[in-house]
C-alpha atoms as a PDB file:
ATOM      1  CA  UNK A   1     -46.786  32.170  63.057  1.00  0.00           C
ATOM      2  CA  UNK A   2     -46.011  28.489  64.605  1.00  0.00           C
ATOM      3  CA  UNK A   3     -43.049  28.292  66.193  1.00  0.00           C
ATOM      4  CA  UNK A   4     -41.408  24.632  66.749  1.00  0.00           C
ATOM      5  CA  UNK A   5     -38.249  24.885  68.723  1.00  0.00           C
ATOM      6  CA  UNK A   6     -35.791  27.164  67.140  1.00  0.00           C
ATOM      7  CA  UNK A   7     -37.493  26.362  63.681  1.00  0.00           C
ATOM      8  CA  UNK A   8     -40.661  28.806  62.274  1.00  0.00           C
ATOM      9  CA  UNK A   9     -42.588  28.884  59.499  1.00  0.00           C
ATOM     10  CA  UNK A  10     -43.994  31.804  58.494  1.00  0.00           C
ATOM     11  CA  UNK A  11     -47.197  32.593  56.512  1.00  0.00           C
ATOM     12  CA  UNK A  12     -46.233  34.493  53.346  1.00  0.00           C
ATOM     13  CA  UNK A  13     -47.746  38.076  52.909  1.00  0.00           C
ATOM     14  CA  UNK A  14     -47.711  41.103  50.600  1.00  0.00           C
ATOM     15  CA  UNK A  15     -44.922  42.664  53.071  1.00  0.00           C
ATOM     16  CA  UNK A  16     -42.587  39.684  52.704  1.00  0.00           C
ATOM     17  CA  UNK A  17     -43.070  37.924  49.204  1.00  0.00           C
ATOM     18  CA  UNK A  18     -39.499  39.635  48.429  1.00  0.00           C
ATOM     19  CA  UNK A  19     -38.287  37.308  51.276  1.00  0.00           C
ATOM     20  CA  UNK A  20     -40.062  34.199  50.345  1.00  0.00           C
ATOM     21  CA  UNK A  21     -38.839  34.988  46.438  1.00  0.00           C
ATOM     22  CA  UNK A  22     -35.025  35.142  47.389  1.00  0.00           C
ATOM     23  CA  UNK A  23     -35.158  32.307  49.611  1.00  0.00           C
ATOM     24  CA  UNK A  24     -37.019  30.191  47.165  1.00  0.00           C
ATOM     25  CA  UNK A  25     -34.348  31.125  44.188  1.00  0.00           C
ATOM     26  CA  UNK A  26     -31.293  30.495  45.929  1.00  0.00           C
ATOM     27  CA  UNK A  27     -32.631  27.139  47.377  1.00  0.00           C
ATOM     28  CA  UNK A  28     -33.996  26.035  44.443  1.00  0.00           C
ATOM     29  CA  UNK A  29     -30.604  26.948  42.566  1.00  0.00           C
ATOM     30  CA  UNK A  30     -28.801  25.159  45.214  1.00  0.00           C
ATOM     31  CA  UNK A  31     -30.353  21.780  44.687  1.00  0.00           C
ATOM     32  CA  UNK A  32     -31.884  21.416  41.273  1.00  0.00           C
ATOM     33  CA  UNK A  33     -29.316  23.055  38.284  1.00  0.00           C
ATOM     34  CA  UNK A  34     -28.395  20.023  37.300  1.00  0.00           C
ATOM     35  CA  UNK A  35     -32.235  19.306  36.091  1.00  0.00           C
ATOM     36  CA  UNK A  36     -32.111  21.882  33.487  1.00  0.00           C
ATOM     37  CA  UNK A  37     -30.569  22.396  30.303  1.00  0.00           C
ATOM     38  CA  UNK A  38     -27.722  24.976  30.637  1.00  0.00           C
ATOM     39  CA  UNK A  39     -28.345  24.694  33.930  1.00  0.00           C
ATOM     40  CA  UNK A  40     -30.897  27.115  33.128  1.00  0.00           C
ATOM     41  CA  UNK A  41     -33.805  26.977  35.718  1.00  0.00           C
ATOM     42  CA  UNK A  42     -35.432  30.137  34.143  1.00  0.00           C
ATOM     43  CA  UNK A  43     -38.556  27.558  33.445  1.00  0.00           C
ATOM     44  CA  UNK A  44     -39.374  26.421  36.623  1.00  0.00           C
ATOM     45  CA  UNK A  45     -38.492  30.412  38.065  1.00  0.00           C
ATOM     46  CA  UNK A  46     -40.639  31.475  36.043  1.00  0.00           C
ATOM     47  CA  UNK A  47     -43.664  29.184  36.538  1.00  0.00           C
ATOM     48  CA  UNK A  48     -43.326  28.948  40.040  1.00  0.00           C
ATOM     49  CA  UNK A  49     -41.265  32.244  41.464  1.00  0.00           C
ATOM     50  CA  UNK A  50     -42.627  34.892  40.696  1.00  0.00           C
ATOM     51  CA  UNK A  51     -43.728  37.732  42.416  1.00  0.00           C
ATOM     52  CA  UNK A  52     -46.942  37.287  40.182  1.00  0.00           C
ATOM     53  CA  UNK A  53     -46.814  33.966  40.611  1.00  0.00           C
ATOM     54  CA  UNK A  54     -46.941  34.312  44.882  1.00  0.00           C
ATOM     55  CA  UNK A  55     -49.595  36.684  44.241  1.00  0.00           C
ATOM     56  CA  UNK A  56     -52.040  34.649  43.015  1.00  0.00           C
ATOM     57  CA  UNK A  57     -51.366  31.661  45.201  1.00  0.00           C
ATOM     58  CA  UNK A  58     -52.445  33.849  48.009  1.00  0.00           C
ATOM     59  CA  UNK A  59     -55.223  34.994  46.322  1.00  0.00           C
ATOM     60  CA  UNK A  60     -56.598  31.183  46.205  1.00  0.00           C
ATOM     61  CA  UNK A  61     -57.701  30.398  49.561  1.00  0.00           C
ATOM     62  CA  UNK A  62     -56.315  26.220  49.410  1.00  0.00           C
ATOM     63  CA  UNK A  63     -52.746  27.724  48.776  1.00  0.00           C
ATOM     64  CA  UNK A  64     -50.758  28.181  51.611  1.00  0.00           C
ATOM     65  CA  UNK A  65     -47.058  29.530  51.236  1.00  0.00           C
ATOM     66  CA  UNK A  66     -44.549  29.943  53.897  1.00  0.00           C
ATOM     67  CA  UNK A  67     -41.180  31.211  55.274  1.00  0.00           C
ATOM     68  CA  UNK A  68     -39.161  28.486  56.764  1.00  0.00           C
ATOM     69  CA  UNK A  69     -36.693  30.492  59.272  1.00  0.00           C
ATOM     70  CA  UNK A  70     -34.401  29.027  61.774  1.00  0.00           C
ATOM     71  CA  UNK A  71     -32.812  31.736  64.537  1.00  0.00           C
ATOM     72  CA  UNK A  72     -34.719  34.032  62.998  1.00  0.00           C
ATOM     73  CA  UNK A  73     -32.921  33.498  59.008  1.00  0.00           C
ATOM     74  CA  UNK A  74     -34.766  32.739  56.671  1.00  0.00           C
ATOM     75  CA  UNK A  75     -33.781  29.209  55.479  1.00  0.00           C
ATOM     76  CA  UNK A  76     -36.266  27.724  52.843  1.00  0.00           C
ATOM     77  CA  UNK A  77     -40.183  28.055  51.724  1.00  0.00           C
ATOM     78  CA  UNK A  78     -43.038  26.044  51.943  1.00  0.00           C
ATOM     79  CA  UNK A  79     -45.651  25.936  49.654  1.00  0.00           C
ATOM     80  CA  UNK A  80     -48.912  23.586  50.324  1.00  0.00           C
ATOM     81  CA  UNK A  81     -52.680  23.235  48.653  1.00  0.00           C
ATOM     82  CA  UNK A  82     -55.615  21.849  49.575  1.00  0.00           C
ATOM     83  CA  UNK A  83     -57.852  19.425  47.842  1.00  0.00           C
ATOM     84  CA  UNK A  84     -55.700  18.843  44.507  1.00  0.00           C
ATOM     85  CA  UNK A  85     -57.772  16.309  42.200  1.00  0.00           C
ATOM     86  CA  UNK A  86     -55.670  13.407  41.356  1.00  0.00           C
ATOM     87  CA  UNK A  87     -56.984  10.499  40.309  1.00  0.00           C
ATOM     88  CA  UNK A  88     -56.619   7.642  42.610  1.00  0.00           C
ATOM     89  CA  UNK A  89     -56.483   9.926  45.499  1.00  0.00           C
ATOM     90  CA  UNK A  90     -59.567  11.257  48.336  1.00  0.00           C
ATOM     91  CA  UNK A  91     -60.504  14.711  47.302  1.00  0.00           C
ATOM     92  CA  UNK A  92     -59.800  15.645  51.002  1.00  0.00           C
ATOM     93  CA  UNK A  93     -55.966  15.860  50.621  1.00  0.00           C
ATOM     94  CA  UNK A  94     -53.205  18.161  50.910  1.00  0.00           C
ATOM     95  CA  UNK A  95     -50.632  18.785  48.493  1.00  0.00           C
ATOM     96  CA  UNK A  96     -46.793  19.278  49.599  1.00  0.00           C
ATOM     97  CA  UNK A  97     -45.911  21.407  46.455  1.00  0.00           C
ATOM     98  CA  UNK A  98     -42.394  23.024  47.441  1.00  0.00           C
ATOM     99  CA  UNK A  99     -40.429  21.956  50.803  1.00  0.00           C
ATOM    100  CA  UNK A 100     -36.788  23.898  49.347  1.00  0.00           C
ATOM    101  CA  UNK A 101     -33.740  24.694  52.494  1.00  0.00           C
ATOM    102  CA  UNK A 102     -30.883  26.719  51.614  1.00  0.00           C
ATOM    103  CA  UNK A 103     -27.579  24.288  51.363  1.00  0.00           C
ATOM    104  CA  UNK A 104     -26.409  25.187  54.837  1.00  0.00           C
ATOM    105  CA  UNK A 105     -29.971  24.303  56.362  1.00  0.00           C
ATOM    106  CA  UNK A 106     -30.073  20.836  55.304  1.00  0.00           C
ATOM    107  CA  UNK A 107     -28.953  17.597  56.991  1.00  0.00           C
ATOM    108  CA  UNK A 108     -30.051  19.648  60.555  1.00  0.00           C
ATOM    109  CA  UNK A 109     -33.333  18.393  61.360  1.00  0.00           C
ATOM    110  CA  UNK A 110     -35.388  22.100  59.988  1.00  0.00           C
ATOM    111  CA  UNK A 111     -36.919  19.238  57.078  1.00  0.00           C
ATOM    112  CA  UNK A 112     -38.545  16.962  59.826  1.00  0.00           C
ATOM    113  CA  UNK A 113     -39.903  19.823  61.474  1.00  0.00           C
ATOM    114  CA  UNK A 114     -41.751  21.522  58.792  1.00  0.00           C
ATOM    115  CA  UNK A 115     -42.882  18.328  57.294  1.00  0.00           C
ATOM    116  CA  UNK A 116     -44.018  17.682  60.704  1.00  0.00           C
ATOM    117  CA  UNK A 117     -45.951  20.951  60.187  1.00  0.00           C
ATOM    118  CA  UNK A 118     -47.269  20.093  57.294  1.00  0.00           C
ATOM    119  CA  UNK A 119     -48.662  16.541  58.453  1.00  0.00           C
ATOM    120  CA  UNK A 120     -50.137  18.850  61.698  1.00  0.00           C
ATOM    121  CA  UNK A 121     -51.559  21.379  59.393  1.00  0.00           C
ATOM    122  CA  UNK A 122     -53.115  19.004  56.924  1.00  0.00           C
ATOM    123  CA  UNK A 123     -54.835  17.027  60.635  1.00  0.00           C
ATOM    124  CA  UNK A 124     -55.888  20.466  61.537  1.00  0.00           C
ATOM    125  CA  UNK A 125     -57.809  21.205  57.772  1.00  0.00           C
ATOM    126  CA  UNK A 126     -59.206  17.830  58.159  1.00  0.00           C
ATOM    127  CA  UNK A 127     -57.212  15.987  55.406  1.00  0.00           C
ATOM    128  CA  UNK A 128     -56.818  12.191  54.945  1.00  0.00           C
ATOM    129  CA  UNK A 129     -53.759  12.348  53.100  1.00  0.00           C
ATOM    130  CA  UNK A 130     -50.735  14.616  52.294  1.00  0.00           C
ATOM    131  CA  UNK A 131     -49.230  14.029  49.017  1.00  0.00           C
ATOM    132  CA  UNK A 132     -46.376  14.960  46.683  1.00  0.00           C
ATOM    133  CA  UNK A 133     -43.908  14.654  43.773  1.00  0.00           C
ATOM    134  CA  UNK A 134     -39.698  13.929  44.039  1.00  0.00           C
ATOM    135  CA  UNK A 135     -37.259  13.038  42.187  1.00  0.00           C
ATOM    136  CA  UNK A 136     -36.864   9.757  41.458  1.00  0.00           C
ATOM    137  CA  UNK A 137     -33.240   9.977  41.880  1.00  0.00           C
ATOM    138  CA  UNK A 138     -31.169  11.973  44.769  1.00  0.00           C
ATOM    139  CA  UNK A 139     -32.268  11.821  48.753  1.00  0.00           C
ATOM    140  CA  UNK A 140     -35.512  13.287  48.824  1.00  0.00           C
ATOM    141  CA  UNK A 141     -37.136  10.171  48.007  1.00  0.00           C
ATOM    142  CA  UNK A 142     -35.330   8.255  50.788  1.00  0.00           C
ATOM    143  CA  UNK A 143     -36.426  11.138  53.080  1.00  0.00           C
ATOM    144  CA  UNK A 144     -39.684  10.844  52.896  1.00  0.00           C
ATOM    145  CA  UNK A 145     -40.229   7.412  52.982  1.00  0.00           C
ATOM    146  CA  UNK A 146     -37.742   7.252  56.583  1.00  0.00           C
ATOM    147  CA  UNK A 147     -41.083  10.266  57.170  1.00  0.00           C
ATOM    148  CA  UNK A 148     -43.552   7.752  56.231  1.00  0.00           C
ATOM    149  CA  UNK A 149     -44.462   7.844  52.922  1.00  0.00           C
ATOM    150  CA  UNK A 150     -44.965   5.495  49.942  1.00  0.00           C
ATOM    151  CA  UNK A 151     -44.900   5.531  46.323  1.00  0.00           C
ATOM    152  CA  UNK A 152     -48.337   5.795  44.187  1.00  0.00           C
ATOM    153  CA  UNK A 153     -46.716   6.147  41.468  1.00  0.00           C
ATOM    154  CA  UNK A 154     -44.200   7.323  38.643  1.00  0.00           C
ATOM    155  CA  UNK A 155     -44.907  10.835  37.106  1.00  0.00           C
ATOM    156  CA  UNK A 156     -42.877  13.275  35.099  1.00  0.00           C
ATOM    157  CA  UNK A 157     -41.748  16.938  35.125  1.00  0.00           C
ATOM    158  CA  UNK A 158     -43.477  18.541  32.413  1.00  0.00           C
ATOM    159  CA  UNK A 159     -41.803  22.009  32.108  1.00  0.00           C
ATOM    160  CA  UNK A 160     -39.791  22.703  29.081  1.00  0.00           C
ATOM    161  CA  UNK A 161     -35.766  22.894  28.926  1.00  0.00           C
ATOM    162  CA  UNK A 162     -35.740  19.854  31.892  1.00  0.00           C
ATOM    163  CA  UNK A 163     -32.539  17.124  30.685  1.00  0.00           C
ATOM    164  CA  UNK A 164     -34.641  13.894  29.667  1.00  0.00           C
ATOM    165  CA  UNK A 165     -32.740  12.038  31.833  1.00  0.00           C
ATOM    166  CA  UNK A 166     -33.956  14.175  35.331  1.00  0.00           C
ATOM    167  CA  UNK A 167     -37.396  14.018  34.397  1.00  0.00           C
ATOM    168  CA  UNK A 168     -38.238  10.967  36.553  1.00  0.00           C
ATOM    169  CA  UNK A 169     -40.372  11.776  39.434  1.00  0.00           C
ATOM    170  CA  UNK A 170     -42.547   9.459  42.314  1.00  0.00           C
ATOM    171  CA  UNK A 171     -45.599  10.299  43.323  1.00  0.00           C
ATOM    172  CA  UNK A 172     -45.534  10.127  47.153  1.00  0.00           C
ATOM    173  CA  UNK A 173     -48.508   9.598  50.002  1.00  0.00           C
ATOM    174  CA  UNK A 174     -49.014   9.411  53.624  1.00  0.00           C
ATOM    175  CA  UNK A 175     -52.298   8.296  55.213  1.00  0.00           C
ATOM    176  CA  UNK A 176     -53.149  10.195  58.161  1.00  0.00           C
ATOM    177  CA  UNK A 177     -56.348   8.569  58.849  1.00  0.00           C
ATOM    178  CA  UNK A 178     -56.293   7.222  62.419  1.00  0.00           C
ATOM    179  CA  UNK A 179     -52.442   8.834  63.059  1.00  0.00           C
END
């Protein structure tokens, strides 16, 4: 477990996927219904959490998924791989798959620190780069780039039942090659 201040982020394990899963859900309900068709996430649940779905990821050694708590509540997940082929990109890089907070968690500072982690984790595995995907609209984007990071360029959400007009996403990078 690394703790950073009152913030920590916790390595997911068989005895707290349930955690991870309902923290995950609500978050992820709590930001992103108004992607979805019916405001139906049920795709992107589905795909992405699972408890089959956790399982595996921590069956394959390059994913890493965590509990982001703050005084000791869980607030959010974390979900990162290593050495995603992308073309365009060094084979040495991490992927920032999932940063979600709860509602009440955001605007507080708990994003900064566990992007912080993830830049720190990424330095520690020896990775140029740490990339990911956002929405092209809404704040994410202008968070990360206040963090650092640049667009690569425009991609797409590709799971069924998303509203054609929220299926805009940037590709995002950060060198950390002599940071």
């Amino acid at each position: 477990m690394e703790k950073l201040s009152t913030v920590c982020i916790v390595p997911v394990t068989k005895d707290n996927i349930n955690s991870y899963l309902r923290v995950g859900i609500q978050s992820y309900k709590e930001h992103y219904l108004h992607l979805w068709e019916n405001s139906d996430p049920e795709p992107f649940i589905s795909a992405n959490l699972t408890k089959e779905s956790v399982k595996k990821a921590l069956a394959n050694d390059r994913e890493h998924l965590f509990i982001v708590e703050c005084n000791h509540e869980a607030v959010g997940i974390l979900a990162i791989t290593l050495d995603v082929n992308r073309a365009g990109l060094p084979t040495n890089n991490l992927l920032l798959h999932k940063i979600y907070l709860t509602k009440v968690s955001t605007n507080q500072g708990i994003g900064s620190t566990v992007l912080k982690f993830v830049e720190d984790f990424a330095r520690a595995a020896n990775r140029q780069l740490v990339w990911l995907f956002t929405m092209q609209k809404g704040k994410p984007m202008t968070f990360y780039q206040k963090q650092g990071y640049r667009i690569l360029e425009a991609a797409e959400i590709t799971l069924p039942k998303v509203k054609p007009s929220e299926k805009a996403m940037w590709v995002m990078t950060k060198s950390l090659v002599g940071s």
